[in-house]
Protein backbone atom coordinates (compact mmCIF):
# COMPACT_ATOMS: atom_id res chain seq x y z
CA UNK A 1 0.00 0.00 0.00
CA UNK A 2 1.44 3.29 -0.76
CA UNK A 3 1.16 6.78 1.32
CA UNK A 4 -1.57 7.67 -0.90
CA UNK A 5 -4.03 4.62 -0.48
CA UNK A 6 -3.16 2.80 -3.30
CA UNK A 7 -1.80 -0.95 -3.53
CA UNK A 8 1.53 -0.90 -4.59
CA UNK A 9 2.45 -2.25 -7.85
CA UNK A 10 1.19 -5.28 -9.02
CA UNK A 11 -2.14 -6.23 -7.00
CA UNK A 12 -4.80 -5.32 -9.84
CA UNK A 13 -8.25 -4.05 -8.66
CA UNK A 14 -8.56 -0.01 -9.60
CA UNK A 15 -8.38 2.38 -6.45
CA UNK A 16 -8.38 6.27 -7.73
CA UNK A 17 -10.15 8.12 -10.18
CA UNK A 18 -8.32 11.52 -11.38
CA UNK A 19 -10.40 13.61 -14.30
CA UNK A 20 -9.79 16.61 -16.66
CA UNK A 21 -13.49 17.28 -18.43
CA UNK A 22 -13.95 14.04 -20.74
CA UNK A 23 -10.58 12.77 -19.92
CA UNK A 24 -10.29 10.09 -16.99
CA UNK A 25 -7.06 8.19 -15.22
CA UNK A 26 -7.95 5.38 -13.12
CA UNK A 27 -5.36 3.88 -11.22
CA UNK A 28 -4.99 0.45 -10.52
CA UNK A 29 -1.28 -0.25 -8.92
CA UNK A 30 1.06 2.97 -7.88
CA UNK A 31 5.30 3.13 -7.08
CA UNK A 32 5.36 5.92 -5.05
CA UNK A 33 8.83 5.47 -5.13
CA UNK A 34 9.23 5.81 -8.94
CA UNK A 35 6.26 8.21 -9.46
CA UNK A 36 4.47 5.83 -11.54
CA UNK A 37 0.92 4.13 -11.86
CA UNK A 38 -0.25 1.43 -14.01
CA UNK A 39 -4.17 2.06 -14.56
CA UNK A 40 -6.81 2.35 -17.55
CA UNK A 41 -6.74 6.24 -19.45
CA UNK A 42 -9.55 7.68 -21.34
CA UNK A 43 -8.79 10.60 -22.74
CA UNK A 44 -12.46 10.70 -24.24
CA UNK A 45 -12.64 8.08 -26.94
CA UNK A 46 -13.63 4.94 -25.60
CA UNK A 47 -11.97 3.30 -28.62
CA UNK A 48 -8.84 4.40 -27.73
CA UNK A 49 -9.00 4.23 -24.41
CA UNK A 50 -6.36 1.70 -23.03
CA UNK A 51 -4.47 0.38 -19.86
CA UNK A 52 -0.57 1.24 -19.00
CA UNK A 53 1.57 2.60 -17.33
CA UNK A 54 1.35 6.92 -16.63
CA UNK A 55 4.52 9.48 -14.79
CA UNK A 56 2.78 10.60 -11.52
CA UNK A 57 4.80 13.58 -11.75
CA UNK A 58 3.49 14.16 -15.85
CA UNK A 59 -0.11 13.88 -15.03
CA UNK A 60 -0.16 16.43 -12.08
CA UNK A 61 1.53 19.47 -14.40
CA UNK A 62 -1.58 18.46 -17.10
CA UNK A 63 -2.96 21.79 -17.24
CA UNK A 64 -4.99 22.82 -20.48
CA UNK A 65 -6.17 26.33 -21.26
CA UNK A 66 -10.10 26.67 -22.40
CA UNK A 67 -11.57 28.75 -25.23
CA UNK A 68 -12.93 30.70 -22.42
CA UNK A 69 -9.32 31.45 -21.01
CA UNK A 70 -10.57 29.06 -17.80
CA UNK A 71 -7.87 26.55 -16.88
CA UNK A 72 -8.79 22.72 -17.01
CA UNK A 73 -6.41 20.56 -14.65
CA UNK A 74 -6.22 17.36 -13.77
CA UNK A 75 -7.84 16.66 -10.21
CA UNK A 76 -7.24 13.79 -8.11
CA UNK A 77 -10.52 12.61 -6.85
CA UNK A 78 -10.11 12.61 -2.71
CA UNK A 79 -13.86 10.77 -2.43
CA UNK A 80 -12.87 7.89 -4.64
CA UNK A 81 -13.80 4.67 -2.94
CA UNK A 82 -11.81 1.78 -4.49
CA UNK A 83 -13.66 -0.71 -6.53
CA UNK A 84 -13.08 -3.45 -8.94
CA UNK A 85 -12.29 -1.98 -12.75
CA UNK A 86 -15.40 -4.10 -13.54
CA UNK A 87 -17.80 -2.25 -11.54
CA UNK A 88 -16.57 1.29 -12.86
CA UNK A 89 -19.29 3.27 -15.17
């Protein structure tokens, strides 16, 4: 289990959800360590979306800039109860 909640690398059942608009990271297996997850991405085509591994580090300094001028960032999701990948919607 790492310092954030999440089992350690190579359990399997997906603990955290992190979201940018359409775009969703789940995490299934963190090295805190390393700075590195392995979990299913989404970036909002479902027919692209597939599992591997993502940089911790990468994913927090996401930020994207709106047509509005609003930033968009990507937010860890601190209510997340973990669940099996298979019960996700």
């Amino acid at each position: 289990m790492s310092a954030c909640g999440e089992p350690a690398l190579y359990p399997g059942a997906a603990t955290a959800g992190s979201g940018s608009g359409a775009c969703d990271w789940w995490v299934a297996e963190i090295d805190g360590d390393r700075r590195i997850a392995f979990g299913y991405v989404n970036l909002g085509d479902d027919q692209n979306a597939e599992w591997g591994y993502m940089d911790l580090t990468e994913l927090r300094g996401i930020a994207i800039r709106l047509p509005s001028g609003l930033p968009l960032v990507v937010e860890r999701d601190l209510g997340w109860t973990p669940t099996r990948f298979a019960n996700l919607r």
